[in-house]
Protein backbone atom coordinates (compact mmCIF):
# COMPACT_ATOMS: atom_id res chain seq x y z
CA UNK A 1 121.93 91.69 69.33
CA UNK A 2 118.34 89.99 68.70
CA UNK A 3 114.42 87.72 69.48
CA UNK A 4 111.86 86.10 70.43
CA UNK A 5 111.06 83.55 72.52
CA UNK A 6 109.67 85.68 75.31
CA UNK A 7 108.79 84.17 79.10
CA UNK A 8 107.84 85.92 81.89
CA UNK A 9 108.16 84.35 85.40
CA UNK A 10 108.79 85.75 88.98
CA UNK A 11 108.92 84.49 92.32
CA UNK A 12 104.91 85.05 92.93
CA UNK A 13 103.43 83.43 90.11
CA UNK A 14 104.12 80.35 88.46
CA UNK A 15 105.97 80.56 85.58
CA UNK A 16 103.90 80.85 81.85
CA UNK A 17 105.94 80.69 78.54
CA UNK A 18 104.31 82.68 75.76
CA UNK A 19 106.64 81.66 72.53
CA UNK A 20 106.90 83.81 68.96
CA UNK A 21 108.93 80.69 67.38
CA UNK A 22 108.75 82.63 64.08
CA UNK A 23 110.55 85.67 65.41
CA UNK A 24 113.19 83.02 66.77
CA UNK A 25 113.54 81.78 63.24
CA UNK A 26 113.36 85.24 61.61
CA UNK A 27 116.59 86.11 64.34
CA UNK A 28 118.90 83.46 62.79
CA UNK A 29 117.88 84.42 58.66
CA UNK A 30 119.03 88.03 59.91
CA UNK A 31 122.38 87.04 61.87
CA UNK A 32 123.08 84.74 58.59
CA UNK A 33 122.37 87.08 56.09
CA UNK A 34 124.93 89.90 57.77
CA UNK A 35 127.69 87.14 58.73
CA UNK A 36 126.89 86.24 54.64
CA UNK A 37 127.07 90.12 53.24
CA UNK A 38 130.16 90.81 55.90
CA UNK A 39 132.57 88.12 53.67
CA UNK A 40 132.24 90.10 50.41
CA UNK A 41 132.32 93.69 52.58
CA UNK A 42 135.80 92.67 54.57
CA UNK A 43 137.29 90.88 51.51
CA UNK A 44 135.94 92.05 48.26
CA UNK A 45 133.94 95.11 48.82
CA UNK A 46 134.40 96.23 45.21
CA UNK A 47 133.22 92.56 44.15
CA UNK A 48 131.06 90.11 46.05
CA UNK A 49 130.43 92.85 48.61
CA UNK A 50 128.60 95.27 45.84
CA UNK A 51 126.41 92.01 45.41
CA UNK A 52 122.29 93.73 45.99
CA UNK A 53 120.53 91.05 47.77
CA UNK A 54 123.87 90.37 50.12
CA UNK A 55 124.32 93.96 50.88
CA UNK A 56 120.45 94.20 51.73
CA UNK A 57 122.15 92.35 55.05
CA UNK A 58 123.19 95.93 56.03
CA UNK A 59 120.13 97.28 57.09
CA UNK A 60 119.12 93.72 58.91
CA UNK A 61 120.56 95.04 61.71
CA UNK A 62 118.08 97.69 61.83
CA UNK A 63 115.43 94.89 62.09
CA UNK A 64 117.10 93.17 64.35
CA UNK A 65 116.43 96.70 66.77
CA UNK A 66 112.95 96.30 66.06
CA UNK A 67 112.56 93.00 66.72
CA UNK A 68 114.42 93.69 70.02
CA UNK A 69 111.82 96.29 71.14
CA UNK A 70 108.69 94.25 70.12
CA UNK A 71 109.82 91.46 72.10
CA UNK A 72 111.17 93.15 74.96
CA UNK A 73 107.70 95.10 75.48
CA UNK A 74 106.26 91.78 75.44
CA UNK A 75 108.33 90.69 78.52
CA UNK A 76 108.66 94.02 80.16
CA UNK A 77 104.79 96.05 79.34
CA UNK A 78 102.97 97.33 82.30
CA UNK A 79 100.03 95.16 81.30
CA UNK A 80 101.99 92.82 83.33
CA UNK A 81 100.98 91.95 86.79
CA UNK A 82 104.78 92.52 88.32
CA UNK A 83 105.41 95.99 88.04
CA UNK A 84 108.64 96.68 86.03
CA UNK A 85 112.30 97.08 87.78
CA UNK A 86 114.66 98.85 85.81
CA UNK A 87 117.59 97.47 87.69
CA UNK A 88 116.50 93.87 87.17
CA UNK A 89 115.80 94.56 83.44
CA UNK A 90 119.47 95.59 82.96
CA UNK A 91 120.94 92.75 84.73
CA UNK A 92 118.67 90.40 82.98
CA UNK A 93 119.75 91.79 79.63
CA UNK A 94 124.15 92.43 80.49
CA UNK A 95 123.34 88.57 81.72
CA UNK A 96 122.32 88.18 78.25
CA UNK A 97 124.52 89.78 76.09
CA UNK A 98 127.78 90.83 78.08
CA UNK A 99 129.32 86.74 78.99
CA UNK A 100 129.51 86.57 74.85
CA UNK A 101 130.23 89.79 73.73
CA UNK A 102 133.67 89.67 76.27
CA UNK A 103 134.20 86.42 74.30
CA UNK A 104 134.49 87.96 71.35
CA UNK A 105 136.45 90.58 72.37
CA UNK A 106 139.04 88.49 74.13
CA UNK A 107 138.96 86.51 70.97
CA UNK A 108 140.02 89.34 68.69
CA UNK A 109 142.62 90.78 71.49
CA UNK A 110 144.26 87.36 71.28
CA UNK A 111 144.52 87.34 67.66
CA UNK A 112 146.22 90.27 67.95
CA UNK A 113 148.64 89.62 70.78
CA UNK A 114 149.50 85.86 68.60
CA UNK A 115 150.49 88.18 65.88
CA UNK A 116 152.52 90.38 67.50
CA UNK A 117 154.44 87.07 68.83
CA UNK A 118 155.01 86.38 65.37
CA UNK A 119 155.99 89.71 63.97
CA UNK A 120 152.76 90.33 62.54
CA UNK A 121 150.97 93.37 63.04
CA UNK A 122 146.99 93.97 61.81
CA UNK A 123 146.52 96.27 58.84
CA UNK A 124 144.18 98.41 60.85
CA UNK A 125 145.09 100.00 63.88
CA UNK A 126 143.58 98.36 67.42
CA UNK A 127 144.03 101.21 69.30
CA UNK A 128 143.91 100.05 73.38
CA UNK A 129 141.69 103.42 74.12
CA UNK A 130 138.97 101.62 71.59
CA UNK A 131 138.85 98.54 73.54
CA UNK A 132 138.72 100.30 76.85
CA UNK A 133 135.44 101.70 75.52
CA UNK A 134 134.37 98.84 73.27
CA UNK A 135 134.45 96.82 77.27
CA UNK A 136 131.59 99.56 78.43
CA UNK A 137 129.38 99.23 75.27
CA UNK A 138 130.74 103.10 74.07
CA UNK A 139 131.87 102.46 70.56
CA UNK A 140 128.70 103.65 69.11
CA UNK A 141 128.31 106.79 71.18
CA UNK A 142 130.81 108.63 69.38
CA UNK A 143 133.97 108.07 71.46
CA UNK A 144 135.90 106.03 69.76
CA UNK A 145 138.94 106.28 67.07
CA UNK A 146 137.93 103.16 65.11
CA UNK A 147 135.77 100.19 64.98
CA UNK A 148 137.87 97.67 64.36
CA UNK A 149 137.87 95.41 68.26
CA UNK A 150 135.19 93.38 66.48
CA UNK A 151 133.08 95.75 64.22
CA UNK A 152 129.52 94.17 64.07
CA UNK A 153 129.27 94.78 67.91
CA UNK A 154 128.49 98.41 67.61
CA UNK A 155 125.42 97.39 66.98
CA UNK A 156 125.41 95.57 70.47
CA UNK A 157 126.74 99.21 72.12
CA UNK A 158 123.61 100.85 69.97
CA UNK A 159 120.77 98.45 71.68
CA UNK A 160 122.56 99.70 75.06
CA UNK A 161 121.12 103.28 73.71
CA UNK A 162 117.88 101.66 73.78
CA UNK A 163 117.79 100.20 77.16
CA UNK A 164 118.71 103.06 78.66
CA UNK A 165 115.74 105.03 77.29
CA UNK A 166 113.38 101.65 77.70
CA UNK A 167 111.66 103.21 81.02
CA UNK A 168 111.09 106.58 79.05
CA UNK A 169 109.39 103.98 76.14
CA UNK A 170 107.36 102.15 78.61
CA UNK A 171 106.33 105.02 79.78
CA UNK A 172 104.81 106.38 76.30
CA UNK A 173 103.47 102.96 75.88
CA UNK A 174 101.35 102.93 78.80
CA UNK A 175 100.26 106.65 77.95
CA UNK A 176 99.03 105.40 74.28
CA UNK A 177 98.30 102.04 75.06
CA UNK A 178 94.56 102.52 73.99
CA UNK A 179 95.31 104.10 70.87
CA UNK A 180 97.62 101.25 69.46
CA UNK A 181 98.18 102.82 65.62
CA UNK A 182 98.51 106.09 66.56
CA UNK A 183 101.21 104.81 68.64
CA UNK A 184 102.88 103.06 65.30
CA UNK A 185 102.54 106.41 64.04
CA UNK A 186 104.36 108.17 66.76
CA UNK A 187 107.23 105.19 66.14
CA UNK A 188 107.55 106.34 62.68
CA UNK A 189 107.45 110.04 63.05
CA UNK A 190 110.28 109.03 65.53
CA UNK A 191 112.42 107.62 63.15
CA UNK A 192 111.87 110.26 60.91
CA UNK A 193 112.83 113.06 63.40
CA UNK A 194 116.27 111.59 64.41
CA UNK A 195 116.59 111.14 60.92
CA UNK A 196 116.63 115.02 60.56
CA UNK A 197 118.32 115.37 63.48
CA UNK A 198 121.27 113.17 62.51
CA UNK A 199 121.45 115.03 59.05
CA UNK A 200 121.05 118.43 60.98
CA UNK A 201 123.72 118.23 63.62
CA UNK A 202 126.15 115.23 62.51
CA UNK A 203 126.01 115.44 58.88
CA UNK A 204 125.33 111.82 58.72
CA UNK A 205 122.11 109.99 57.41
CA UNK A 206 120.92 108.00 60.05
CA UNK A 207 121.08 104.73 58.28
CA UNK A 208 125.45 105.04 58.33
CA UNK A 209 125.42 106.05 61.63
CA UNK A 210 127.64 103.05 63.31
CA UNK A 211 130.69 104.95 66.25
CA UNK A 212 129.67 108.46 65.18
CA UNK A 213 125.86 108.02 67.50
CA UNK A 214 124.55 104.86 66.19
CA UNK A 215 123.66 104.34 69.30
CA UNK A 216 120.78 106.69 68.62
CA UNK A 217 119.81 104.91 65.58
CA UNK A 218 119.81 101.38 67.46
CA UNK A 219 117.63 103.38 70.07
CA UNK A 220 114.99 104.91 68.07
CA UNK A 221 114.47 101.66 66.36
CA UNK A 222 113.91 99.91 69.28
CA UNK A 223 111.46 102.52 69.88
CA UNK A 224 109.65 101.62 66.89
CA UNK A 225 109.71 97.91 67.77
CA UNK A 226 108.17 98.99 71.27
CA UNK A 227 105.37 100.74 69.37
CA UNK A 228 104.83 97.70 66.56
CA UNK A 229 104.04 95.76 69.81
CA UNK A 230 101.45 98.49 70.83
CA UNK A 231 99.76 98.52 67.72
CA UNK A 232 100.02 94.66 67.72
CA UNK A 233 97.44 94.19 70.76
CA UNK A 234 95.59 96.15 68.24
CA UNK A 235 95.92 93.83 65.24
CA UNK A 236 93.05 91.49 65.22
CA UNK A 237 93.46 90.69 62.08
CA UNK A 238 92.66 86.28 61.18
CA UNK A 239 95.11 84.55 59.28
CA UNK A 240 94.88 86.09 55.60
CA UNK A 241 95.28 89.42 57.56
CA UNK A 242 98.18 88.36 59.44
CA UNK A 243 99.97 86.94 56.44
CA UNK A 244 98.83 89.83 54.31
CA UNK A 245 101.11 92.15 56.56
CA UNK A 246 104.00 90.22 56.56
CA UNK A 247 104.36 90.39 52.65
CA UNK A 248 103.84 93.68 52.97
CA UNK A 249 105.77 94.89 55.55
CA UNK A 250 108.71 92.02 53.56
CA UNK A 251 108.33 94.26 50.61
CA UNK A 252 108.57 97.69 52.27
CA UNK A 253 111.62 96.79 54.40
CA UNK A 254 112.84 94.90 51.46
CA UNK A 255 112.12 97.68 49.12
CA UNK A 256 113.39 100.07 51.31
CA UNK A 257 116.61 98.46 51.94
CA UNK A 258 117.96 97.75 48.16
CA UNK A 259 116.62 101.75 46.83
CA UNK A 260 118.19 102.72 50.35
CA UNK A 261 115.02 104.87 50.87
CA UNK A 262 116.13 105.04 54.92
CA UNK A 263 115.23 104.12 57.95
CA UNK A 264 111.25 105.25 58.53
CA UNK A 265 110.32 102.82 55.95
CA UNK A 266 112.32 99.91 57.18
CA UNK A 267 111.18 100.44 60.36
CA UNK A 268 107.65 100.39 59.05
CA UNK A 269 107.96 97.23 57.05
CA UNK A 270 109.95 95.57 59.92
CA UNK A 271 106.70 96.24 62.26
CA UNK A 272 104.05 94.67 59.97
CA UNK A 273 106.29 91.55 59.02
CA UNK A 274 106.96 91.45 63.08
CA UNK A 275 103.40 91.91 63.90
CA UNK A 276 102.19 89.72 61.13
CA UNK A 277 104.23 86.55 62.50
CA UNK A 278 103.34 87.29 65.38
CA UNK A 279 100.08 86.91 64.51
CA UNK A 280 100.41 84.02 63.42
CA UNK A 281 102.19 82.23 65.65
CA UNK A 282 99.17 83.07 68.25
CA UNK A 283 96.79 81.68 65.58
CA UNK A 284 99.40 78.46 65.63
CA UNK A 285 99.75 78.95 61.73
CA UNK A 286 102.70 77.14 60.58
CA UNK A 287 105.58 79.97 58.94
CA UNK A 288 108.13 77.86 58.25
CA UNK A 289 110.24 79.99 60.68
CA UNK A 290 108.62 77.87 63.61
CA UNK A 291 110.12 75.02 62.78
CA UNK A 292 111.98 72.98 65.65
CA UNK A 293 114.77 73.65 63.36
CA UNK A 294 114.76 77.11 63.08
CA UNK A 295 113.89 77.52 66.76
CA UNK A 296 117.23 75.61 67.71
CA UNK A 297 119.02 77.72 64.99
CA UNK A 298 117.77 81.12 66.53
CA UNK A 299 119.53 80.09 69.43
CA UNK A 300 122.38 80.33 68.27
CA UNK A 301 122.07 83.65 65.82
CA UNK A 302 123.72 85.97 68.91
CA UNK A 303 126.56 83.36 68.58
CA UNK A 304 126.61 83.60 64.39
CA UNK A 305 126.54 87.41 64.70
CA UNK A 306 129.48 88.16 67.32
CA UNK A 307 131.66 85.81 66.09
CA UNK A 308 131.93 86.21 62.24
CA UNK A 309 134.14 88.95 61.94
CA UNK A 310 136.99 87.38 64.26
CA UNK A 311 136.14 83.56 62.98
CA UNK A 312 136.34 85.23 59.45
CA UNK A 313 139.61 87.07 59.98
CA UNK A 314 141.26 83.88 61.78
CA UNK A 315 140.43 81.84 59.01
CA UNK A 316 141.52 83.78 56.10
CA UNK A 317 144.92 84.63 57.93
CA UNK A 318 145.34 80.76 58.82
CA UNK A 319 144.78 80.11 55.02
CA UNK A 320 147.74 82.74 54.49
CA UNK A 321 149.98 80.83 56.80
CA UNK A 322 149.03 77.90 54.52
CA UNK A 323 149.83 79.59 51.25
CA UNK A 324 145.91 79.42 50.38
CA UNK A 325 144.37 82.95 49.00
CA UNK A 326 140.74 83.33 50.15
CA UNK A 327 138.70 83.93 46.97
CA UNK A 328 135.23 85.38 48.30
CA UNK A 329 132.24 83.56 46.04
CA UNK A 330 129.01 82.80 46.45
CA UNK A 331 130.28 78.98 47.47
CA UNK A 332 133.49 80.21 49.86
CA UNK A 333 131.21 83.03 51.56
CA UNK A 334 128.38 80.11 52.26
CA UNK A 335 130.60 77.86 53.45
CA UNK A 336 131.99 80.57 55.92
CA UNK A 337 128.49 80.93 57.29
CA UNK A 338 127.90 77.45 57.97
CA UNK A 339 131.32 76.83 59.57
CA UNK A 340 130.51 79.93 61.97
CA UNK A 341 127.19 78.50 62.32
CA UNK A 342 129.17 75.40 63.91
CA UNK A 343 130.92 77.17 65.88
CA UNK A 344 128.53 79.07 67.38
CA UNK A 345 127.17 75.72 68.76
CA UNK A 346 129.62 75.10 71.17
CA UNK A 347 130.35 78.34 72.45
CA UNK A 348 126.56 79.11 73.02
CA UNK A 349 126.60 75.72 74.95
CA UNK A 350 129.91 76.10 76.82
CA UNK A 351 130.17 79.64 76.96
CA UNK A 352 126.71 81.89 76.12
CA UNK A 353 124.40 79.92 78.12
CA UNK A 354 126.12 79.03 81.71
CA UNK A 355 127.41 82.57 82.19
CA UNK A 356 123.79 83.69 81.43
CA UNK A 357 123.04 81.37 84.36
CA UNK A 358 125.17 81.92 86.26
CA UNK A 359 124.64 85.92 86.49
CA UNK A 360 121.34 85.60 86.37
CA UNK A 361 120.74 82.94 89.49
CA UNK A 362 123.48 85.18 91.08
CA UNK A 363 121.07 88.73 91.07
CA UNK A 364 118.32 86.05 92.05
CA UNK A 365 119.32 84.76 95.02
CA UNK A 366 120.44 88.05 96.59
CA UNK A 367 116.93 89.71 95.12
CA UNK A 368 115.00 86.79 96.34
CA UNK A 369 112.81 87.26 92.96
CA UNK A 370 113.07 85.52 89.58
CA UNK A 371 114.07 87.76 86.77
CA UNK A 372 111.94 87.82 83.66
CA UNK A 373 113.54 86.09 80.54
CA UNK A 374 113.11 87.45 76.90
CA UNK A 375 115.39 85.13 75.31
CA UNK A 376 116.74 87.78 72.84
């Protein structure tokens, strides 16, 4: 899941580096916030999980769509001068996401397999059908029984929803590319149309969706991010503009998120707070979220947000074996966050990052070309 340092480079130009470091930082505040709101919702829902501001992490994810599609237009538009290859675009992004996302996975089947070595079986089922599809990104397409081989990565199997529709977005984005708000427009009215759709014909406000089609939701927000970066070659806006729609769109999405008023508003306020960073990040207008620190911390949000289910359940059941009940506060929950923060350090070093390479130089050499990087 994920964004934004965004590159583009290939084999007939010299690589040039265009950075958002505030989208970076804004990446790791969202992967923190849901690793902070999933302690109270896996081990005091009725409690600490009912908590506003923490459960406000819920609909991060939704941002985090957004935020996927702004960048990934950035790296990807037509207004480039390499014309776009679908095939290289998918590697580029399963070289991205897949080399973690099996870590996880592998992480919660062992879990499971040490328990069953000790007599000790999960109190949810695992069922092996769910992983078979939870390997192929499916869990959020509707075909699975659970959600439980490491929950938070439906929302990984819902991007996949959007890349496969990214040429069709493209597409639109070149056919409205001179008419940047009406495009915005067109992302809304989006949302709001699969939002009556997914009442219509699953029963199921759009902003729940998860296994049953959340890949649609993760797709039409992406959609929406694709459009916010449209409109944002239209937003010319100097620096009292720019930070003028990033409180706003802050207060919409914010707004939006604790009334649950759905998913068109979110994905509203989520474009001008984008677009508004953005903005000033061109203008080189210090955000706090461009902070070396926060840029080195947005490296590792992908990390923070795979892992903090499984690092979560390990712990808690390794404080069991110690005769030590996990009491879910404001203190234990934050000091879960930073210790998966830590984590994620290593394995985005070790693991993350050389597979990425790896893959990556791989499709390369037998392309002959240099795939384009977004970083998300």
């Amino acid at each position: 899941m994920e964004a934004a340092i965004a590159s583009a480079s290939t084999s007939r130009a010299a690589p040039r580096r265009i950075v958002f470091g505030s989208l970076n930082g804004l990446r790791f505040i969202l992967a923190i916030w849901i690793a902070w709101f999933h302690v109270g919702h896996m081990f005091d829902d009725a409690g600490m999980g009912s908590i506003a501001l923490l459960r406000m992490g819920a609909a991060r994810v939704d941002i985090f769509f957004v935020l996927s599609g702004f960048v990934l237009t950035h790296v990807y538009w037509n207004r480039s001068k390499v014309s776009f290859s679908y095939v290289d675009f998918l590697v580029a992004r399963l070289a991205r996401i897949y080399p973690l996302y099996l870590f996880a996975l592998a992480l919660v089947a062992c879990y499971i397999f040490a328990g069953s070595l000790v007599g000790k079986s999960p109190e949810n089922p695992y069922p092996l059908s769910d992983l078979i599809a939870s390997l192929f990104f499916l869990q959020s397409f509707g075909v699975t029984e659970t959600n439980a081989w490491n929950f938070p990565a439906w929302a990984v199997s819902a991007e996949i929803g959007g890349y496969l529709l990214f040429p069709v977005f493209l597409a639109i984005a070149n056919l409205l590319k001179r008419m940047p708000w009406v495009m915005l427009a067109v992302g809304i009215f989006s949302i709001i149309a699969a939002e009556l759709f997914s009442r219509h014909y699953f029963n199921l406000p759009l902003n729940t969706a998860v296994t049953d089609w959340g890949a649609l939701r993760g797709a039409i927000m992406i959609f929406c991010g694709v459009c916010a970066r449209v409109a944002y070659s239209g937003f010319t806006r100097g620096r009292e503009g720019a930070i003028i729609a990033t409180m706003f769109g802050i207060l919409i999405a914010g707004a939006s998120a604790i009334n649950e008023w759905g998913l068109p508003l979110i994905g509203l306020g989520a474009s001008f707070m984008i677009m508004g960073l953005a903005r000033l990040d061109h203008m080189h207008e210090p955000t706090g979220l461009s902070h070396p620190v926060m840029q080195r911390l947005g490296d590792y949000s992908y990390a923070v947000f795979l892992l903090h289910a499984p690092i979560y359940t390990l712990t808690v059941e390794i404080l069991s074996m110690a005769g030590i009940t996990f009491h879910p506060t404001l203190l234990t929950s934050f000091l879960m966050v930073v210790m998966v923060t830590i984590i994620a350090v290593p394995v985005t070093n070790v693991v993350e990052k050389p597979a990425r390479k790896y893959i990556r130089r791989g499709w390369e050499n037998l392309r002959h070309q240099q795939l384009r990087h977004a970083g998300l």
